[in-house]
C-alpha atoms as a PDB file:
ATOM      1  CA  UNK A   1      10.556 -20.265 110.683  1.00  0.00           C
ATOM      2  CA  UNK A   2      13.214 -22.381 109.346  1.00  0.00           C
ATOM      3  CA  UNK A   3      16.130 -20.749 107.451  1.00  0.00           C
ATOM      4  CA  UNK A   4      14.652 -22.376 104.278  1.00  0.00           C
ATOM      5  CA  UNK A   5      11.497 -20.483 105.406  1.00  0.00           C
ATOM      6  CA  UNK A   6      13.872 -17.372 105.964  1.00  0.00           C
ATOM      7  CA  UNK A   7      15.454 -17.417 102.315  1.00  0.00           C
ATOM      8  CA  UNK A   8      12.401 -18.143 100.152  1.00  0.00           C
ATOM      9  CA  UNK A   9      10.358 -15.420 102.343  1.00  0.00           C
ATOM     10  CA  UNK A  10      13.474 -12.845 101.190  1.00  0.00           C
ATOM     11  CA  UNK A  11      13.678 -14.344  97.764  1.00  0.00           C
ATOM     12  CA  UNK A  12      10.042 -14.159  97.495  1.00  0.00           C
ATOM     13  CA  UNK A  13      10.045 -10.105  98.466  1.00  0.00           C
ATOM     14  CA  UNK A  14      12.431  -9.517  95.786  1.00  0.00           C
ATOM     15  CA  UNK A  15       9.710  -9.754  93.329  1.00  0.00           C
ATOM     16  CA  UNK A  16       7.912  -7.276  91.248  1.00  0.00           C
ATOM     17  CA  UNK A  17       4.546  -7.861  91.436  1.00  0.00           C
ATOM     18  CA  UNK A  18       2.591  -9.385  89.368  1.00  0.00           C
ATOM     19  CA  UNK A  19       1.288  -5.490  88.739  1.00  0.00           C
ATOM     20  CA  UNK A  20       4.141  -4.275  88.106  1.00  0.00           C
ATOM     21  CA  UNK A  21       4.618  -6.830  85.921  1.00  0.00           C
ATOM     22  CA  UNK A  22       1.717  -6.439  83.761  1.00  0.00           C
ATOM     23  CA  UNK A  23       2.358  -2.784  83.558  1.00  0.00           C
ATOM     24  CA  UNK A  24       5.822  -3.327  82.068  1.00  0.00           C
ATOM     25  CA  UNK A  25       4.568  -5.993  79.862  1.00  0.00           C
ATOM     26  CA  UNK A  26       1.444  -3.292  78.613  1.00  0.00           C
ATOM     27  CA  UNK A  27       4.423  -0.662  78.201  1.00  0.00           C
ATOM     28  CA  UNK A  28       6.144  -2.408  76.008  1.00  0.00           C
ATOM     29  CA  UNK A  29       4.208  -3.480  74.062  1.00  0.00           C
ATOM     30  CA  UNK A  30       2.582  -0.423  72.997  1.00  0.00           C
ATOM     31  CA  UNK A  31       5.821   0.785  72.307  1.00  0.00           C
ATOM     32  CA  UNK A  32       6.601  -2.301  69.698  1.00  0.00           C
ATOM     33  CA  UNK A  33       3.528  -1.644  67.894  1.00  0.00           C
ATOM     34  CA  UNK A  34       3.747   2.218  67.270  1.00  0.00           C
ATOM     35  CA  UNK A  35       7.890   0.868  66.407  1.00  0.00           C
ATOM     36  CA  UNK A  36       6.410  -1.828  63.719  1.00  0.00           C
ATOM     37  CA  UNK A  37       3.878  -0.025  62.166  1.00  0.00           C
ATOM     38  CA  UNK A  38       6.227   2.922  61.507  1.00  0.00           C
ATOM     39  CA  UNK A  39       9.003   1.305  60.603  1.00  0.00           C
ATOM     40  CA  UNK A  40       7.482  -1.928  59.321  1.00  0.00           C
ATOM     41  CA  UNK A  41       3.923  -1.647  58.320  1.00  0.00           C
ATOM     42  CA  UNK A  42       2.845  -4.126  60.961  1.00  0.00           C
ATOM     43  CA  UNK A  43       0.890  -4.304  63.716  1.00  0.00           C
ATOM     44  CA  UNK A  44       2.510  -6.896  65.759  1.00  0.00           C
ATOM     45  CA  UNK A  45       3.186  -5.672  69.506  1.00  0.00           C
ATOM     46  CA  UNK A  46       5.936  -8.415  69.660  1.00  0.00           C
ATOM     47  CA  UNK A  47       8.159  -8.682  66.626  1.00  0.00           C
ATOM     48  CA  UNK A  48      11.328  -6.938  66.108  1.00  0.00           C
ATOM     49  CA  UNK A  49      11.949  -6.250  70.132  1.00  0.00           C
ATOM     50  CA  UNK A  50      12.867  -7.725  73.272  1.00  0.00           C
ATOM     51  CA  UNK A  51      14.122  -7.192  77.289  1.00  0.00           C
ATOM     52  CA  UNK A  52      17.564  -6.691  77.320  1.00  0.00           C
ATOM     53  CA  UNK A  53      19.843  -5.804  80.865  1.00  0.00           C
ATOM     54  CA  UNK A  54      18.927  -6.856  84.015  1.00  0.00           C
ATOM     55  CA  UNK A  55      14.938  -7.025  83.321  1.00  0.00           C
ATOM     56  CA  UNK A  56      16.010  -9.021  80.182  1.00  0.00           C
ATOM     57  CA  UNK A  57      18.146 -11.699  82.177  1.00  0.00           C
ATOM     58  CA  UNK A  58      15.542 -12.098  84.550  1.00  0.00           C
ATOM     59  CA  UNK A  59      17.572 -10.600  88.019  1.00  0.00           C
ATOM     60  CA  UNK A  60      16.227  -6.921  88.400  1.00  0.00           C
ATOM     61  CA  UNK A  61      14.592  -6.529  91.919  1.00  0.00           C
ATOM     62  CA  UNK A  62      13.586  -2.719  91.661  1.00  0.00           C
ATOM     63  CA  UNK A  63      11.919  -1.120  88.965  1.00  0.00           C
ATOM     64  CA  UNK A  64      13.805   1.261  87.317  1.00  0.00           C
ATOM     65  CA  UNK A  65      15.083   1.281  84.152  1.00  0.00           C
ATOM     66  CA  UNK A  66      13.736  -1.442  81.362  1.00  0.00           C
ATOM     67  CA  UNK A  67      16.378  -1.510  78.461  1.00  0.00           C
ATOM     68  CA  UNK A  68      14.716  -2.837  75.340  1.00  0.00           C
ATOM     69  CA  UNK A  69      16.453  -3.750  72.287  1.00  0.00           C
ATOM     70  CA  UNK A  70      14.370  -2.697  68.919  1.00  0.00           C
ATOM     71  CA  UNK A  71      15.275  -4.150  65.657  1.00  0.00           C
ATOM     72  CA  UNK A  72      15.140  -1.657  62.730  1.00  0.00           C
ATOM     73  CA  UNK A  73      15.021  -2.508  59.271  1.00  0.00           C
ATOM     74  CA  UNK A  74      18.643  -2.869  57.389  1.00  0.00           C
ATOM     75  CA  UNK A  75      17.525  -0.270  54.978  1.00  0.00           C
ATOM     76  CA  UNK A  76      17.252   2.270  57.844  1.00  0.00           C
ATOM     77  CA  UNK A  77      21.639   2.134  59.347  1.00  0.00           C
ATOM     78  CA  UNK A  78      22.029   2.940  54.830  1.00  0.00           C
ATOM     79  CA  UNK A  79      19.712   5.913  55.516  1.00  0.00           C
ATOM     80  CA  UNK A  80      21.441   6.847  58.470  1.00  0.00           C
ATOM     81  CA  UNK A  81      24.773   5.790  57.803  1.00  0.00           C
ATOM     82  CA  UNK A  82      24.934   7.965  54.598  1.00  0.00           C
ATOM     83  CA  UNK A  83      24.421  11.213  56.040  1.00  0.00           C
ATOM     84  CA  UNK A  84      26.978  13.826  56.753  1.00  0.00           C
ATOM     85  CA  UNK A  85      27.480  14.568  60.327  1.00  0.00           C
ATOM     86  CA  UNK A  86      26.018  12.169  63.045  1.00  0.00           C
ATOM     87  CA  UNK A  87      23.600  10.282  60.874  1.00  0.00           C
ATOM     88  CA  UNK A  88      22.919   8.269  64.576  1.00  0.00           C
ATOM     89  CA  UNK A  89      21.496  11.387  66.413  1.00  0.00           C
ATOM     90  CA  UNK A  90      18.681  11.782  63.588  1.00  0.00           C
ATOM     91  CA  UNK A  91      18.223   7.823  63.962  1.00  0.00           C
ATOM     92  CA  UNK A  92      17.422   8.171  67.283  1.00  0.00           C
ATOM     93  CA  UNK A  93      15.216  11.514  66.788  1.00  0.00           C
ATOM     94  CA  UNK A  94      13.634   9.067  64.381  1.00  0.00           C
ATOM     95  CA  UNK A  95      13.140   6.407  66.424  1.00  0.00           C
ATOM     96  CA  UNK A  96      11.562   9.381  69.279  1.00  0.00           C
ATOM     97  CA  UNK A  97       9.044  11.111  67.404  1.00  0.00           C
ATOM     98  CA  UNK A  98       7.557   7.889  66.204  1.00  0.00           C
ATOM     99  CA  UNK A  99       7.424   6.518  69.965  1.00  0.00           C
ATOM    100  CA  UNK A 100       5.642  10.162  71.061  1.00  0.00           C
ATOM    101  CA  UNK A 101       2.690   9.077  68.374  1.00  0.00           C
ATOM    102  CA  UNK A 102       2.096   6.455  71.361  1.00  0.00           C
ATOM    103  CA  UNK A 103       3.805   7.755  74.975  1.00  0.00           C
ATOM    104  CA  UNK A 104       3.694  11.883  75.549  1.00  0.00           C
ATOM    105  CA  UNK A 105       5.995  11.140  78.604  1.00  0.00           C
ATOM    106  CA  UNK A 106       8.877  12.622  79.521  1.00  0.00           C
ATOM    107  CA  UNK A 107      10.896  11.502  76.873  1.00  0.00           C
ATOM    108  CA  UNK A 108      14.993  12.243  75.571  1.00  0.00           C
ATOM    109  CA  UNK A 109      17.031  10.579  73.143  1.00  0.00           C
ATOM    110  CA  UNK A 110      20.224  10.915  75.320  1.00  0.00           C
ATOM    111  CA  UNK A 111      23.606   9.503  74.200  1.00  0.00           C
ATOM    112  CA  UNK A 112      22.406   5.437  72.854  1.00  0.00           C
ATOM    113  CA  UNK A 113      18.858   5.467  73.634  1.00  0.00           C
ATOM    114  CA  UNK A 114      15.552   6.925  73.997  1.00  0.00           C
ATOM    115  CA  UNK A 115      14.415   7.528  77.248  1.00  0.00           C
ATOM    116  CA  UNK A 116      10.621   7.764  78.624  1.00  0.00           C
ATOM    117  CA  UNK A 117      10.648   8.399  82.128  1.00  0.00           C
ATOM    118  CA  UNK A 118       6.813   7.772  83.332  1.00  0.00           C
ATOM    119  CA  UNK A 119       5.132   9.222  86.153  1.00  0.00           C
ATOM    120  CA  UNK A 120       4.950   6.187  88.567  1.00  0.00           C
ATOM    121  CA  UNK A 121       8.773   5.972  88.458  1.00  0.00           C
ATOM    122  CA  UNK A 122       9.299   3.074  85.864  1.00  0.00           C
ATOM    123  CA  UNK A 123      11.854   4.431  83.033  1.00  0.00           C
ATOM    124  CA  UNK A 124      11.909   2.604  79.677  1.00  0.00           C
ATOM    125  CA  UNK A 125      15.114   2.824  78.130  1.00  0.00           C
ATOM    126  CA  UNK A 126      14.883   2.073  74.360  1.00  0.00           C
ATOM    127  CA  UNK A 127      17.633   1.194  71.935  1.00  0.00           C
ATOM    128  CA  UNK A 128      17.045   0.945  68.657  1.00  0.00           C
ATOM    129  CA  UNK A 129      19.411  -1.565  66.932  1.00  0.00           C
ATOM    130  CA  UNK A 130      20.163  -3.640  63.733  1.00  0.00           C
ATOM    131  CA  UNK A 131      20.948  -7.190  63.929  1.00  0.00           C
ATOM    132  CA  UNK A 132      24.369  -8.266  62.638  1.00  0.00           C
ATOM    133  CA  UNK A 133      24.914 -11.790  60.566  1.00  0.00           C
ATOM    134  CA  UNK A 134      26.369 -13.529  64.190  1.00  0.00           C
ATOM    135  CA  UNK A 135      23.337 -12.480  66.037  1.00  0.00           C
ATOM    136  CA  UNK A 136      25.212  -9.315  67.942  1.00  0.00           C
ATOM    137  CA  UNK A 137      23.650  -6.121  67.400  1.00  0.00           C
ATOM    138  CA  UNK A 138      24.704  -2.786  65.873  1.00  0.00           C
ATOM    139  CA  UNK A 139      23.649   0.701  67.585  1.00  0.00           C
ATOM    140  CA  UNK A 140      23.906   4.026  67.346  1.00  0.00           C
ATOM    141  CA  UNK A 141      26.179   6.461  70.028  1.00  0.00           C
ATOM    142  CA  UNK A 142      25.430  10.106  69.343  1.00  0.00           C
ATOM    143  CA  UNK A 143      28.795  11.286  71.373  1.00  0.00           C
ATOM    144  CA  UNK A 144      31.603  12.833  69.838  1.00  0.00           C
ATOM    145  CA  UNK A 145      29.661  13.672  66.643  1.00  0.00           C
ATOM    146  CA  UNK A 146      28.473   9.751  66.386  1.00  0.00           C
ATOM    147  CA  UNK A 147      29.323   6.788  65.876  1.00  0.00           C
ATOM    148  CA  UNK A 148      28.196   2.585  65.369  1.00  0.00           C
ATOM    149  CA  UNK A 149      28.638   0.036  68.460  1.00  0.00           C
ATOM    150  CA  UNK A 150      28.225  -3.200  69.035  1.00  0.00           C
ATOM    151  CA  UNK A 151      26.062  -5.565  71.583  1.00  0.00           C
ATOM    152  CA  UNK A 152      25.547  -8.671  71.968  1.00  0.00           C
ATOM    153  CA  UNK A 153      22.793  -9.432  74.844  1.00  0.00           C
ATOM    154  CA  UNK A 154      21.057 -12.546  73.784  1.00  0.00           C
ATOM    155  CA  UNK A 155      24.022 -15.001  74.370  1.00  0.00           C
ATOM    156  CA  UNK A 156      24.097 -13.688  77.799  1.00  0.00           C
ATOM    157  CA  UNK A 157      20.017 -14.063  78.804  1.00  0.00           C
ATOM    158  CA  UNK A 158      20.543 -17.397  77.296  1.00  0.00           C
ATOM    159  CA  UNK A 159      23.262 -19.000  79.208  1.00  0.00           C
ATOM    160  CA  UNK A 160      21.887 -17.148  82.330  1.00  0.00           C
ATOM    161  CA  UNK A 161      18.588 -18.674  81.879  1.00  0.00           C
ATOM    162  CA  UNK A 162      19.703 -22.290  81.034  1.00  0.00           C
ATOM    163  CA  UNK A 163      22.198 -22.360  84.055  1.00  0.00           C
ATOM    164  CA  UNK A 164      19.278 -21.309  86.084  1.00  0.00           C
ATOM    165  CA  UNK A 165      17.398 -23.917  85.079  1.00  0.00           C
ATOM    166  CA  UNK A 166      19.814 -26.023  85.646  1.00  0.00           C
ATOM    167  CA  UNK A 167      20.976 -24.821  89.142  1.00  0.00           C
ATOM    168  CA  UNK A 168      17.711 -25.180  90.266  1.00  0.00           C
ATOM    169  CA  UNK A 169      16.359 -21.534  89.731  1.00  0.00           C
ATOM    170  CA  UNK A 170      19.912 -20.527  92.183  1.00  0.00           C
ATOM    171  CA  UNK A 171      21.335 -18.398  90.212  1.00  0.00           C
ATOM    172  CA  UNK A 172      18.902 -15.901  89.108  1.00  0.00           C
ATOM    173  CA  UNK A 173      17.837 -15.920  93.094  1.00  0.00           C
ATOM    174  CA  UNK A 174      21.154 -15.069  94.146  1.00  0.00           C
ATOM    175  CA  UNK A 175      21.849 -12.162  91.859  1.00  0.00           C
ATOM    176  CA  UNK A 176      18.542 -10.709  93.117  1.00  0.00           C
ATOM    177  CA  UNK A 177      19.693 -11.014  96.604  1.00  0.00           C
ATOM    178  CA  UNK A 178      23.463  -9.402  95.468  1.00  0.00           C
ATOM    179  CA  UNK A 179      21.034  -6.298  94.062  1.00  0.00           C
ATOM    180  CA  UNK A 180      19.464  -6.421  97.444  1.00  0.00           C
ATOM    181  CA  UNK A 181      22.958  -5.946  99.076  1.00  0.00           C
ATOM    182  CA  UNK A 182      24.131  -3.852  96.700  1.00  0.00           C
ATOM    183  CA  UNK A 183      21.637  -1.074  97.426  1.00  0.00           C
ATOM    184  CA  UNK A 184      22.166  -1.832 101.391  1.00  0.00           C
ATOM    185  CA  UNK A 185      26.004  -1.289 101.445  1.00  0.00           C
ATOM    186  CA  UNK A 186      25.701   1.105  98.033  1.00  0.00           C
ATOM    187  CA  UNK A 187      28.042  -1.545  96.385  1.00  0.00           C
ATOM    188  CA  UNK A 188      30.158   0.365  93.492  1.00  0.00           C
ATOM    189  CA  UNK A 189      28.516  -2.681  91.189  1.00  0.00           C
ATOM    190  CA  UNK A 190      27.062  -2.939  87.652  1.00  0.00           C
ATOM    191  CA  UNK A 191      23.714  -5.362  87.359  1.00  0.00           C
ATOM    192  CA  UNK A 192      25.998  -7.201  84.682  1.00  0.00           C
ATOM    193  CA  UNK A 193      29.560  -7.469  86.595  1.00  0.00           C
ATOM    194  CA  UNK A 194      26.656  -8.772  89.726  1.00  0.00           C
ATOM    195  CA  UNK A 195      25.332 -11.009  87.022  1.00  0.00           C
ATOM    196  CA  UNK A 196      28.664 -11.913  86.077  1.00  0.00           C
ATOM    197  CA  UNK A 197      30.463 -12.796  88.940  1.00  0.00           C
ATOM    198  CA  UNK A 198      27.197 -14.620  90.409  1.00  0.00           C
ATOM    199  CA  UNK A 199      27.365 -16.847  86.710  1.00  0.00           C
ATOM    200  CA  UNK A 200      31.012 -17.594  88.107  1.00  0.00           C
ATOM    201  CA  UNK A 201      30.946 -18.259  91.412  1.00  0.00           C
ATOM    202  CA  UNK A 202      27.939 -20.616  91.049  1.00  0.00           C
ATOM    203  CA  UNK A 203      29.825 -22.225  88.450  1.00  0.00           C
ATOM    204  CA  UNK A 204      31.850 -24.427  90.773  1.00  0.00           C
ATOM    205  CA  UNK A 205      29.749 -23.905  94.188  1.00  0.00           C
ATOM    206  CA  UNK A 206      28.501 -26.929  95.764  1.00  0.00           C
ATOM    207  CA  UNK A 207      25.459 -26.460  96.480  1.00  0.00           C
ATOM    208  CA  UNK A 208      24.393 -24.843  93.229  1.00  0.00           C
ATOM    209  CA  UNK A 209      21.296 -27.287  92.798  1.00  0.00           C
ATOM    210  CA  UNK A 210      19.940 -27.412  96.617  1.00  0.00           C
ATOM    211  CA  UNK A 211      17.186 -25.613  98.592  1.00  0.00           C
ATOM    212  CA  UNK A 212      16.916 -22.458 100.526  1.00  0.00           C
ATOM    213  CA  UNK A 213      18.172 -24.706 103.357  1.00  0.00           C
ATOM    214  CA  UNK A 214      21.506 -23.692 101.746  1.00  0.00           C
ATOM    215  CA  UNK A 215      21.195 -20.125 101.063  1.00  0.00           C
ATOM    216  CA  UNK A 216      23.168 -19.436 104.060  1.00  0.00           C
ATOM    217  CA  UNK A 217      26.228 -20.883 103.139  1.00  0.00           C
ATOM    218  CA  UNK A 218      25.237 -19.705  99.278  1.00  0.00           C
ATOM    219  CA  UNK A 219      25.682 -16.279 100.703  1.00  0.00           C
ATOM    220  CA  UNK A 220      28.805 -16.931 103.182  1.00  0.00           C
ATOM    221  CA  UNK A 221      30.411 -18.697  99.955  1.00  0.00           C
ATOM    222  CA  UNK A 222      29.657 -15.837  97.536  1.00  0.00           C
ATOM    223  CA  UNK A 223      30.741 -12.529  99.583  1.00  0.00           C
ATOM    224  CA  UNK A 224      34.074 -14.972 100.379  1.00  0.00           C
ATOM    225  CA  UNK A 225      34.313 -15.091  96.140  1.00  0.00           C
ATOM    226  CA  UNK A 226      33.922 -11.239  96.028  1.00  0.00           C
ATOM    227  CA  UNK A 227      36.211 -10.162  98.909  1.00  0.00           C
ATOM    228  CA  UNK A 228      38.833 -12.419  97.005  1.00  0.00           C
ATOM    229  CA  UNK A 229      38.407 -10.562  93.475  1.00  0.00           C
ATOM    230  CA  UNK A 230      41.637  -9.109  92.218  1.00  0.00           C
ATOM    231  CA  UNK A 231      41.303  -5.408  93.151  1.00  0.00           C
ATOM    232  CA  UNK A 232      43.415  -4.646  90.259  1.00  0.00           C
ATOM    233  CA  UNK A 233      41.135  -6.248  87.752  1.00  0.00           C
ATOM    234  CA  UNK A 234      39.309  -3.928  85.786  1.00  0.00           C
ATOM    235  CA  UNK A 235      37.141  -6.042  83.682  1.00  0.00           C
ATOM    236  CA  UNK A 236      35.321  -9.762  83.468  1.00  0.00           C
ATOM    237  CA  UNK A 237      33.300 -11.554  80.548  1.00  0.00           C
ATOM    238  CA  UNK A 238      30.194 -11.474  80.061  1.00  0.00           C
ATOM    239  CA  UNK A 239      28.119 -15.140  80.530  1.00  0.00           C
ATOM    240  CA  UNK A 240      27.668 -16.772  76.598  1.00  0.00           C
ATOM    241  CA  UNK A 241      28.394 -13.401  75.107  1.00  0.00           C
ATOM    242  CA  UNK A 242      32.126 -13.264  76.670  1.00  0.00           C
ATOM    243  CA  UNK A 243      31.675  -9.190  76.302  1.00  0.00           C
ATOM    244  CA  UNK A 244      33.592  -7.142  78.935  1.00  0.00           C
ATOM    245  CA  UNK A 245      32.349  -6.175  82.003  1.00  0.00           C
ATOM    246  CA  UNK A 246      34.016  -3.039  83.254  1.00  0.00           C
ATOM    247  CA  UNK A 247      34.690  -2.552  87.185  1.00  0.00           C
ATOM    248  CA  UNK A 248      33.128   0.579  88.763  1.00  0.00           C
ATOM    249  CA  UNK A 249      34.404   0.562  91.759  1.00  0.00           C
ATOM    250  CA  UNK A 250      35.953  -1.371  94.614  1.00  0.00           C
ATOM    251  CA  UNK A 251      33.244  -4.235  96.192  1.00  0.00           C
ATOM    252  CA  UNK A 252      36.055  -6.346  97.721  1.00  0.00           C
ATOM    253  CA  UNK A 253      36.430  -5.023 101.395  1.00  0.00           C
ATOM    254  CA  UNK A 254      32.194  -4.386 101.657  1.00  0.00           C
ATOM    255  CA  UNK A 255      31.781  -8.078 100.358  1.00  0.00           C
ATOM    256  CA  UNK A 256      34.821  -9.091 103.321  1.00  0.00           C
ATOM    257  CA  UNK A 257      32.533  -7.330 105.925  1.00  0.00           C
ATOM    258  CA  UNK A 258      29.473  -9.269 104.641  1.00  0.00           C
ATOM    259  CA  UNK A 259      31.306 -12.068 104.614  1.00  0.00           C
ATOM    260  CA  UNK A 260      32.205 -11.938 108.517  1.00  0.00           C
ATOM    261  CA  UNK A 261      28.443 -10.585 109.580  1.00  0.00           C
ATOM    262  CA  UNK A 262      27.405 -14.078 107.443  1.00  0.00           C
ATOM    263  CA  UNK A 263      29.585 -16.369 109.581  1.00  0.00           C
ATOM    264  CA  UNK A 264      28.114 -14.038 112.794  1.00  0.00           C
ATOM    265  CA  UNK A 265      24.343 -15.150 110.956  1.00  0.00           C
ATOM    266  CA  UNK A 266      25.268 -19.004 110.841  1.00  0.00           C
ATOM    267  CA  UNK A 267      26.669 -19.292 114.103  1.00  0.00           C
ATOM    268  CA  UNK A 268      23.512 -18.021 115.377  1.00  0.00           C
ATOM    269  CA  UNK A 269      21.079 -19.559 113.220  1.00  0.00           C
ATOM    270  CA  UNK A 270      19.873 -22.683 115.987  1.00  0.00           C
ATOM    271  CA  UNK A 271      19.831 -21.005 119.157  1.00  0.00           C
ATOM    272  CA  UNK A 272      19.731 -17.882 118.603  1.00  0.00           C
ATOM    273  CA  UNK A 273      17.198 -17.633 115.564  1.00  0.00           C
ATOM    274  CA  UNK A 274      16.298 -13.264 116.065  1.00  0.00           C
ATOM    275  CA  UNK A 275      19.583 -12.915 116.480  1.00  0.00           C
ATOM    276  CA  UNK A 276      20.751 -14.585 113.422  1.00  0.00           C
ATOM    277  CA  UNK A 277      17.972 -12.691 111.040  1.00  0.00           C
ATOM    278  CA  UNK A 278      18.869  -9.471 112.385  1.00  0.00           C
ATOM    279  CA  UNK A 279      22.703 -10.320 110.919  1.00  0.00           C
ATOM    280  CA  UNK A 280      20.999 -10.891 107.855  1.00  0.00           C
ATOM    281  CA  UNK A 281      18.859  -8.020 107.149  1.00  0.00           C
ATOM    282  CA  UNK A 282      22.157  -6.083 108.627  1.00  0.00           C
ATOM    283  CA  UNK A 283      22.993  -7.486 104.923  1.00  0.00           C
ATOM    284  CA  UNK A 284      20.479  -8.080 102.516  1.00  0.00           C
ATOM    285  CA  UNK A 285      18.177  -5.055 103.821  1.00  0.00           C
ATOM    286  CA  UNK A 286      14.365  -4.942 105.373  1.00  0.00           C
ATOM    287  CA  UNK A 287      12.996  -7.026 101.936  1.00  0.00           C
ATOM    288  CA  UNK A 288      14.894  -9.929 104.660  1.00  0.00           C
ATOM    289  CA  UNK A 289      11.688 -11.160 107.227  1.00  0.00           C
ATOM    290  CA  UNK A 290      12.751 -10.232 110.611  1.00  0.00           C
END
């Protein structure tokens, strides 16, 4: 195998399958429908809802937690809004009890969202929102007796996805492999500051619009972009939204190490081709072939 070969076997791993998949897709749709005819009197399993967070943008690898974005009805934030004493909490209980007419999960409102955690693992994570006249989105935060936020996710799945398609499908690939180091070297990294930082990097790499045949040096390139982040930065923007990222911990001196065991992988890669792949599943994990 070629490293081409190696890169699109890994990228390929990374995948949910096309199970998995469906069973999100089933999920959440159910959910939309009992949410519509509730709050809309419609039966649509589509309208009013979409992916947002890493599933949204298209660069999950595990699955975990789906966040998805509801859209309730204008007339619903007066209801809420009016009421004396965390009008958001009862939104959310609300929002819960008509879910439970679908899904008898495990299920929370907890904080921003509802939570059903189901039994093979998956956990939806539901907020329910109201659109705002630019587009951004206005939620509800139980905490400290409650309160209205704002989020804007669609700018950011958008740029992401027409970059990718531009790149040559490189960018979504390489924040899938970043998760896949991530949960190697427990990276103190958000899938949005990963998202983030991969948006940047690849916006002035070279060989943003090649093959797998340059995956190696994508990799070298990027941990060499992280280990040079300003430690005492605590926050990026967000791709097309321009929302802040916070920092959660250091990454910079796990990336350097990658970084070095990547130059180790290249140096290796024609004559010593076991060699090589071992440097880069001591990286990117077993989902790397061996």
């Amino acid at each position: 195998m070629s490293v081409s070969n190696w890169f699109e076997t890994f990228n390929h791993n990374l995948r949910m399958s096309t199970q998995t998949v469906a069973d999100i897709t089933y999920r959440y749709k159910r959910i939309t429908k009992q949410l519509n005819k509730d709050f809309y009197n419609s039966e649509s399993d589509t309208y009013h809802s979409f992916y947002a967070g890493s599933y949204g943008r298209g660069t999950d690898i595990l699955v975990s937690d789906i966040d998805m974005v509801f859209q309730l009805p204008y007339s619903e934030y007066v209801k809420y809004n009016a009421y004396f004493g965390n009008g958001q909490s009862s939104l959310l209980q609300a929002v819960k009890t008509s879910i439970e007419k679908t899904y008898k999960s495990i299920m929370k409102a907890d904080g921003q969202v509802i939570i059903i955690s189901f039994t093979d693992g998956v956990i939806f994570e539901i907020v329910p929102a109201f659109v705002n006249t630019d587009g951004s989105f206005t939620f509800a935060d139980t905490n400290n007796g409650g309160s209205w936020k704002t989020t804007n996710p669609k700018p950011e799945i958008a740029e992401m996805t027409t970059k990718n398609k531009l790149w040559n499908r490189n960018l979504k690939r390489l924040c899938r492999m970043a998760r896949a180091w991530k949960y190697k070297w427990d990276v103190p990294m958000g899938g949005l500051l990963i998202d983030t930082l991969a948006y940047s990097f690849m916006t002035d790499c070279s060989y943003k619009d090649k093959s797998y045949l340059y995956y190696d040096f994508i990799s070298r390139d990027f941990f060499k972009f992280l280990s040079e982040q300003n430690l005492d930065q605590n926050y990026w923007r967000s791709p097309g939204a321009r929302q802040y990222v916070w920092r959660k911990g250091k990454f910079e001196y796990k990336a350097k190490q990658c970084y070095n065991i990547a130059l180790e992988a290249i140096a290796k890669e024609k004559y010593y081709p076991i060699t090589a792949k071992s440097k880069w599943r001591e990286i990117y994990g077993t989902k790397f072939p061996s």
